[in-house]
Protein backbone atom coordinates (compact mmCIF):
# COMPACT_ATOMS: atom_id res chain seq x y z
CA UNK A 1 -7.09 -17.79 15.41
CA UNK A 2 -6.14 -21.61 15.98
CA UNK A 3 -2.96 -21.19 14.35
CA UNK A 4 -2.13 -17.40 15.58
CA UNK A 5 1.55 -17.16 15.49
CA UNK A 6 3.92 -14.08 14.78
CA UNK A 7 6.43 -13.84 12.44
CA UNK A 8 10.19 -12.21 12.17
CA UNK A 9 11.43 -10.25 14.60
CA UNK A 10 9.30 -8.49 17.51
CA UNK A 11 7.70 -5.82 15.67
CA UNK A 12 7.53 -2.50 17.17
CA UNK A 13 5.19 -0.42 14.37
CA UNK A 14 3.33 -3.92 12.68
CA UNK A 15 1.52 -6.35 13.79
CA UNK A 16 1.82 -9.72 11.88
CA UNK A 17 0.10 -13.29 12.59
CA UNK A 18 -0.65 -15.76 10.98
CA UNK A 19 -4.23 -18.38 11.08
CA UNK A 20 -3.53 -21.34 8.94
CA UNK A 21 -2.89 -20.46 5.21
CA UNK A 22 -3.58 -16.11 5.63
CA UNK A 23 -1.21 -13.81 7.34
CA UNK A 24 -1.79 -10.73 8.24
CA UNK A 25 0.15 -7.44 8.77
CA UNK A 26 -1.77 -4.76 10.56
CA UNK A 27 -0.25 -1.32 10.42
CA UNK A 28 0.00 -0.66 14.06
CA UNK A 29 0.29 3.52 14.71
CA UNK A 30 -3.35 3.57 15.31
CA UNK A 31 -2.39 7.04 17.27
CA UNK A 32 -1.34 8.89 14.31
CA UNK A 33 -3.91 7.00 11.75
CA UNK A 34 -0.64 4.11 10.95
CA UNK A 35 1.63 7.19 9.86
CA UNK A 36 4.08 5.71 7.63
CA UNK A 37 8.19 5.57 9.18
CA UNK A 38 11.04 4.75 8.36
CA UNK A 39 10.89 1.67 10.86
CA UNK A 40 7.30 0.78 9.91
CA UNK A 41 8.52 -0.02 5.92
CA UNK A 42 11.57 -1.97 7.64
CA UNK A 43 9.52 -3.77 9.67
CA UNK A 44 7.32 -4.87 7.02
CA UNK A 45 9.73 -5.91 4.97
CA UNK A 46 11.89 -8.35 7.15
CA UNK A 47 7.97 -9.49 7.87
CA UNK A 48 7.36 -9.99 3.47
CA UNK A 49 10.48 -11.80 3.53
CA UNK A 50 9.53 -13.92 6.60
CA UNK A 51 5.84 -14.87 4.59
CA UNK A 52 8.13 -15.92 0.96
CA UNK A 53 9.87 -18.40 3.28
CA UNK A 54 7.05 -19.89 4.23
CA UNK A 55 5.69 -21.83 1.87
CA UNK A 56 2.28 -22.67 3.56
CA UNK A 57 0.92 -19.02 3.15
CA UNK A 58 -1.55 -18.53 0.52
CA UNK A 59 -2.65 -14.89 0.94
CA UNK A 60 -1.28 -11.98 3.02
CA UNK A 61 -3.69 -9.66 4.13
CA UNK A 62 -2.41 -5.83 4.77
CA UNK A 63 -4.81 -3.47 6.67
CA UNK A 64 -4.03 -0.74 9.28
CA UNK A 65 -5.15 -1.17 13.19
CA UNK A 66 -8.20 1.35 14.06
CA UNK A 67 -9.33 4.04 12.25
CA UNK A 68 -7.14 4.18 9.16
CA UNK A 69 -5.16 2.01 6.89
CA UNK A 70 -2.55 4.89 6.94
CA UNK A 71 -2.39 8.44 6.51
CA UNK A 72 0.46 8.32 4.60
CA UNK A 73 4.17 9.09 5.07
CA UNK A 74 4.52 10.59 8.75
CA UNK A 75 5.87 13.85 7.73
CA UNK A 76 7.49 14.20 11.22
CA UNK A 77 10.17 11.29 10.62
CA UNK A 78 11.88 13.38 8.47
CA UNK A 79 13.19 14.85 11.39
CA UNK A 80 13.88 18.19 9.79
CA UNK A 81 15.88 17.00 6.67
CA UNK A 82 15.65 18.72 3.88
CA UNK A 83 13.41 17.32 1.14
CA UNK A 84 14.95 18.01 -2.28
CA UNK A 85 13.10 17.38 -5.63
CA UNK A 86 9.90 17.01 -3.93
CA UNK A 87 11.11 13.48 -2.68
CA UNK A 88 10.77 11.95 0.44
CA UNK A 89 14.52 10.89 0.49
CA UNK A 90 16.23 7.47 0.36
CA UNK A 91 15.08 6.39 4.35
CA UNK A 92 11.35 6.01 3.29
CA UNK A 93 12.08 4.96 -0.48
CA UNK A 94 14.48 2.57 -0.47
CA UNK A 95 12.32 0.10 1.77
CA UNK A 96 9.00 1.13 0.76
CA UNK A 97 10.31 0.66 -3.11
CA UNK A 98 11.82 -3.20 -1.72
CA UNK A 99 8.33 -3.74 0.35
CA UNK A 100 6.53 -3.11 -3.01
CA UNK A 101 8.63 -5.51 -4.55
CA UNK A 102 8.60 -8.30 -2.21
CA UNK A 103 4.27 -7.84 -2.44
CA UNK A 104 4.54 -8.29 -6.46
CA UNK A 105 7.39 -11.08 -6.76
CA UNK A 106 5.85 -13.95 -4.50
CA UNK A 107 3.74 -16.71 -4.87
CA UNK A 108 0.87 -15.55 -2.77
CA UNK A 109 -2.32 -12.88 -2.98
CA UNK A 110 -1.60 -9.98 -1.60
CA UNK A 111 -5.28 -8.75 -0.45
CA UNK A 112 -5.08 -4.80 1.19
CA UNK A 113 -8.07 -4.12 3.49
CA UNK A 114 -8.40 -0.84 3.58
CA UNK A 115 -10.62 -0.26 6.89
CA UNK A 116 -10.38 4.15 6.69
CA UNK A 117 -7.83 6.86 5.29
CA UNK A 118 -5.34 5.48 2.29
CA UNK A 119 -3.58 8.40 1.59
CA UNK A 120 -0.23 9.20 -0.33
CA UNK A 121 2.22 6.85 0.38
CA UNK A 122 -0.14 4.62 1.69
CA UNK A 123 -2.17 4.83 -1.81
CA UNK A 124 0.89 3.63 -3.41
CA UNK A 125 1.29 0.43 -1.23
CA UNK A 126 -2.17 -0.72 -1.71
CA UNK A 127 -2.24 -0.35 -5.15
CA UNK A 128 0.80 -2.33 -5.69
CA UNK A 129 -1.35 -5.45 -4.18
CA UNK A 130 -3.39 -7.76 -6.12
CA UNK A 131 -6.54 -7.08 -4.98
CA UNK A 132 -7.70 -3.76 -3.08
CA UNK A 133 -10.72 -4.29 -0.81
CA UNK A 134 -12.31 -1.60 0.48
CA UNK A 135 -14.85 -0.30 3.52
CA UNK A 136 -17.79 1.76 1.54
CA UNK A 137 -16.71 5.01 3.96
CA UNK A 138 -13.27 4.75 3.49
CA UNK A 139 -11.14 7.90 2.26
CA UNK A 140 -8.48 7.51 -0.17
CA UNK A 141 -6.20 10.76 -1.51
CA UNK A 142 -3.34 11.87 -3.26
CA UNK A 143 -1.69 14.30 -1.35
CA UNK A 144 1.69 14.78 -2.98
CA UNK A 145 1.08 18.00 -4.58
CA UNK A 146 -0.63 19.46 -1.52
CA UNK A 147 3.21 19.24 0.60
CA UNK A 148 4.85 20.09 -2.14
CA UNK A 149 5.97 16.43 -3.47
CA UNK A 150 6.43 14.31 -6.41
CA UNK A 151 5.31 10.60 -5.87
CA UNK A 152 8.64 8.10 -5.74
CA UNK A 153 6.88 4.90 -4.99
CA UNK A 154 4.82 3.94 -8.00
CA UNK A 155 1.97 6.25 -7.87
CA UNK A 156 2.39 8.05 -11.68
CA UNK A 157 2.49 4.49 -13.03
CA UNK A 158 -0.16 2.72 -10.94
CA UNK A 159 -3.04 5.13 -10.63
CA UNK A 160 -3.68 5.62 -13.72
CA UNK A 161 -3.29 2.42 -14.81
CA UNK A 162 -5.99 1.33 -11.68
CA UNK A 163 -8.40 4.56 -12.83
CA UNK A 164 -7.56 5.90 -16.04
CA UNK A 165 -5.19 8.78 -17.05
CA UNK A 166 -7.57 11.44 -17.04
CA UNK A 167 -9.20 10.41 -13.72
CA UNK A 168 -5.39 10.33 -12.27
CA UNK A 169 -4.93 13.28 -13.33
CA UNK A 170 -7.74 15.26 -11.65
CA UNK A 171 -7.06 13.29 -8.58
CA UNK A 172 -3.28 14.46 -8.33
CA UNK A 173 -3.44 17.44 -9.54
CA UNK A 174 -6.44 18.46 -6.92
CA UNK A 175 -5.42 16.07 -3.99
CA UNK A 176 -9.42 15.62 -4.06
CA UNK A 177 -10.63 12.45 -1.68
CA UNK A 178 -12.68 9.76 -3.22
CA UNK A 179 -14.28 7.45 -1.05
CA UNK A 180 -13.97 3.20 -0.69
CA UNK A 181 -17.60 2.95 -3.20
CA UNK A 182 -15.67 5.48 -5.42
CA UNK A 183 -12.73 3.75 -5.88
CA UNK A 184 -14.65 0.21 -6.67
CA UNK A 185 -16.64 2.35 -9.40
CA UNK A 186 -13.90 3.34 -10.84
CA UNK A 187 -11.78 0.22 -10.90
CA UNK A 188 -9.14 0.55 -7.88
CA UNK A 189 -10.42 -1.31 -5.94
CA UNK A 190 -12.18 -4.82 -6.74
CA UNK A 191 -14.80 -5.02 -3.64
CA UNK A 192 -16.49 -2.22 -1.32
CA UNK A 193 -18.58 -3.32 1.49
CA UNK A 194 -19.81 -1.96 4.78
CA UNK A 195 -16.75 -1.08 7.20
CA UNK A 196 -18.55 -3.62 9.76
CA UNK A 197 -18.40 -6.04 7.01
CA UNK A 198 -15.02 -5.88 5.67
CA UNK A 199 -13.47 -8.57 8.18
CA UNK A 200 -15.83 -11.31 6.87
CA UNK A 201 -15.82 -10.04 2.82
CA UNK A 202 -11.94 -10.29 3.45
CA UNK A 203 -12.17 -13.52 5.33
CA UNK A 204 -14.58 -15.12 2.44
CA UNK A 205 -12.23 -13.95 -0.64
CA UNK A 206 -9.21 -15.41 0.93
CA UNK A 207 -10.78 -18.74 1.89
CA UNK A 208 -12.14 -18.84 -1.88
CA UNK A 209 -8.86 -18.24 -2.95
CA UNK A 210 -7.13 -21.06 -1.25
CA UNK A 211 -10.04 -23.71 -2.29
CA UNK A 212 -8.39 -23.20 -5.81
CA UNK A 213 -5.33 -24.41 -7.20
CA UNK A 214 -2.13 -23.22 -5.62
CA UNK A 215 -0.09 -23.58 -8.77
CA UNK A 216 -2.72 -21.88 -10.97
CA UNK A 217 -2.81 -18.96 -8.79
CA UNK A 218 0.41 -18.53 -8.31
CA UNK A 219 1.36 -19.03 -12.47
CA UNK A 220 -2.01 -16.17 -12.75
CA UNK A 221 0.11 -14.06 -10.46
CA UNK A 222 3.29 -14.52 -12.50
CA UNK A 223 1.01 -13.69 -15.80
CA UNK A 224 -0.64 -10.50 -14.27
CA UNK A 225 2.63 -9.44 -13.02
CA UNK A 226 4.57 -9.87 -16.28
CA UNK A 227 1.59 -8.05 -18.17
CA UNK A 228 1.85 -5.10 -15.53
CA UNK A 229 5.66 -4.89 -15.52
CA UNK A 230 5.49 -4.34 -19.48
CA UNK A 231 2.96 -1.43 -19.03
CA UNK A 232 4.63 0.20 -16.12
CA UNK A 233 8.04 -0.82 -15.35
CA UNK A 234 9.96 1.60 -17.50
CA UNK A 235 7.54 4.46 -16.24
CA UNK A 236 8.61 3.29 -12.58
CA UNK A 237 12.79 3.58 -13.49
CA UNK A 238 11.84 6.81 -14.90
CA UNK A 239 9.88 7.89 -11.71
CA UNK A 240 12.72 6.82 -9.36
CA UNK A 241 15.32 8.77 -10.94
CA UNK A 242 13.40 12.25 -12.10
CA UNK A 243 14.17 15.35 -10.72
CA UNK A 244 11.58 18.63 -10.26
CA UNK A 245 12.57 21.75 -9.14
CA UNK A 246 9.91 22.41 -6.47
CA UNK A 247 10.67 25.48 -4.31
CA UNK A 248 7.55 25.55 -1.76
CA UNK A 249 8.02 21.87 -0.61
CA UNK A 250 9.61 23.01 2.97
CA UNK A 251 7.16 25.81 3.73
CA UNK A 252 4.24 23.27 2.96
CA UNK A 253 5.56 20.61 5.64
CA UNK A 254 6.53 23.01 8.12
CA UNK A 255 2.38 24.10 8.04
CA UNK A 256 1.74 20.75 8.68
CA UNK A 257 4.09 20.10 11.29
């Protein structure tokens, strides 16, 4: 990269750089498949707020270093709290709920690469970007009901609206895996390649992205976004604040731990 240059503050659990008019933000827990923390969501979010600044940046590619994008929420950050309701609590939602904002109110694409496993929480980030591209062998899941949780970051408003109700429906309720082709067929994601080719297919939508006009994309972004916030924003209020009485939600985390 000619113009490689980090962003915000010295990352810890992200990597972030930027080559002329794309930034990126790798996930960066390759050791745990990019397990999502508390710090990791904070981290990306000073690092969305750095790219709205910046006025150069066109598209933002998010992908996760090595083998996955991320497994989802790192169960082990919960550091033994307690999870009532089936929810994750308010040190993973209340940034991963501003991250998914930042990704839907700016003037850029938001492309996620996802290079291997997208589960959960993970799922729920890329599918709050505007375009999903995906490696062929990829793995994607919802796993909420398999720990004994309820989704708080989008995921009963944006899955089905990506796949179809029905489709959501058997994929929550069984927790089944679909793979990177799968989730192109069915409308999640917009590309599916070869792993070995998803650097290039990503590198060849953003630079056709940027040859067009930066006001028209942006005012398409503001259109698609309005037309999504009218089909899903009163589902995500009533998401955020729902309570479930979910009794086995500590016994199913503990087997995992």
């Amino acid at each position: 990269m000619d113009d490689d240059r980090r962003l915000g503050m010295a990352y810890q659990e992200i990597d972030v750089a930027k080559a002329g008019a794309v930034a990126t933000l790798t996930l960066n827990r390759p050791e745990v498949l990019n397990a999502i923390t508390p710090r990791m969501l904070e981290e990306a979010v000073d690092a969305f707020t750095a790219f709205r600044s910046d006025g150069s940046i066109r598209v933002v590619v998010l992908t996760g270093r090595g083998r996955a994008f991320s497994a989802g929420v790192d169960l082990k950050s919960l550091n033994g709290q307690p999870v009532r309701d089936g929810a994750v609590g308010a040190s993973l939602d209340r940034p991963a709920r501003r991250l998914i904002e930042l990704m839907g109110e700016t003037g850029y694409v938001v492309v996620a690469a996802v290079n291997g496993f997208c589960f959960t929480g993970a799922l729920e980030i890329a599918l709050a970007a505007d375009i999903v591209v995906a490696a062929e062998d990829a793995l994607f899941a919802d796993t909420h009901a398999k720990f004994g949780l309820r989704p708080s970051w989008g995921m009963s408003q944006r899955l089905p609206h990506a796949v179809g109700l029905p489709r959501a429906r058997l994929l929550s309720y069984t927790a089944r895996r679909f793979t990177g082709r799968q989730a192109e067929q069915w409308g999640l994601a917009a590309l599916a390649c070869p792993n070995a080719d998803l650097p290039t297919v990503v590198d060849d939508l953003a630079a056709s992205i940027i040859d067009n006009s930066v006001g028209s994309v942006r005012a398409y972004k503001a259109l698609f976004q309005g037309y999504q916030s009218r089909i899903v924003a009163e589902g995500l209020v009533d998401e955020a604040a729902a309570h479930f009485e979910i009794p086995d939600t500590e016994d199913r985390i503990r087997g995992f731990r």
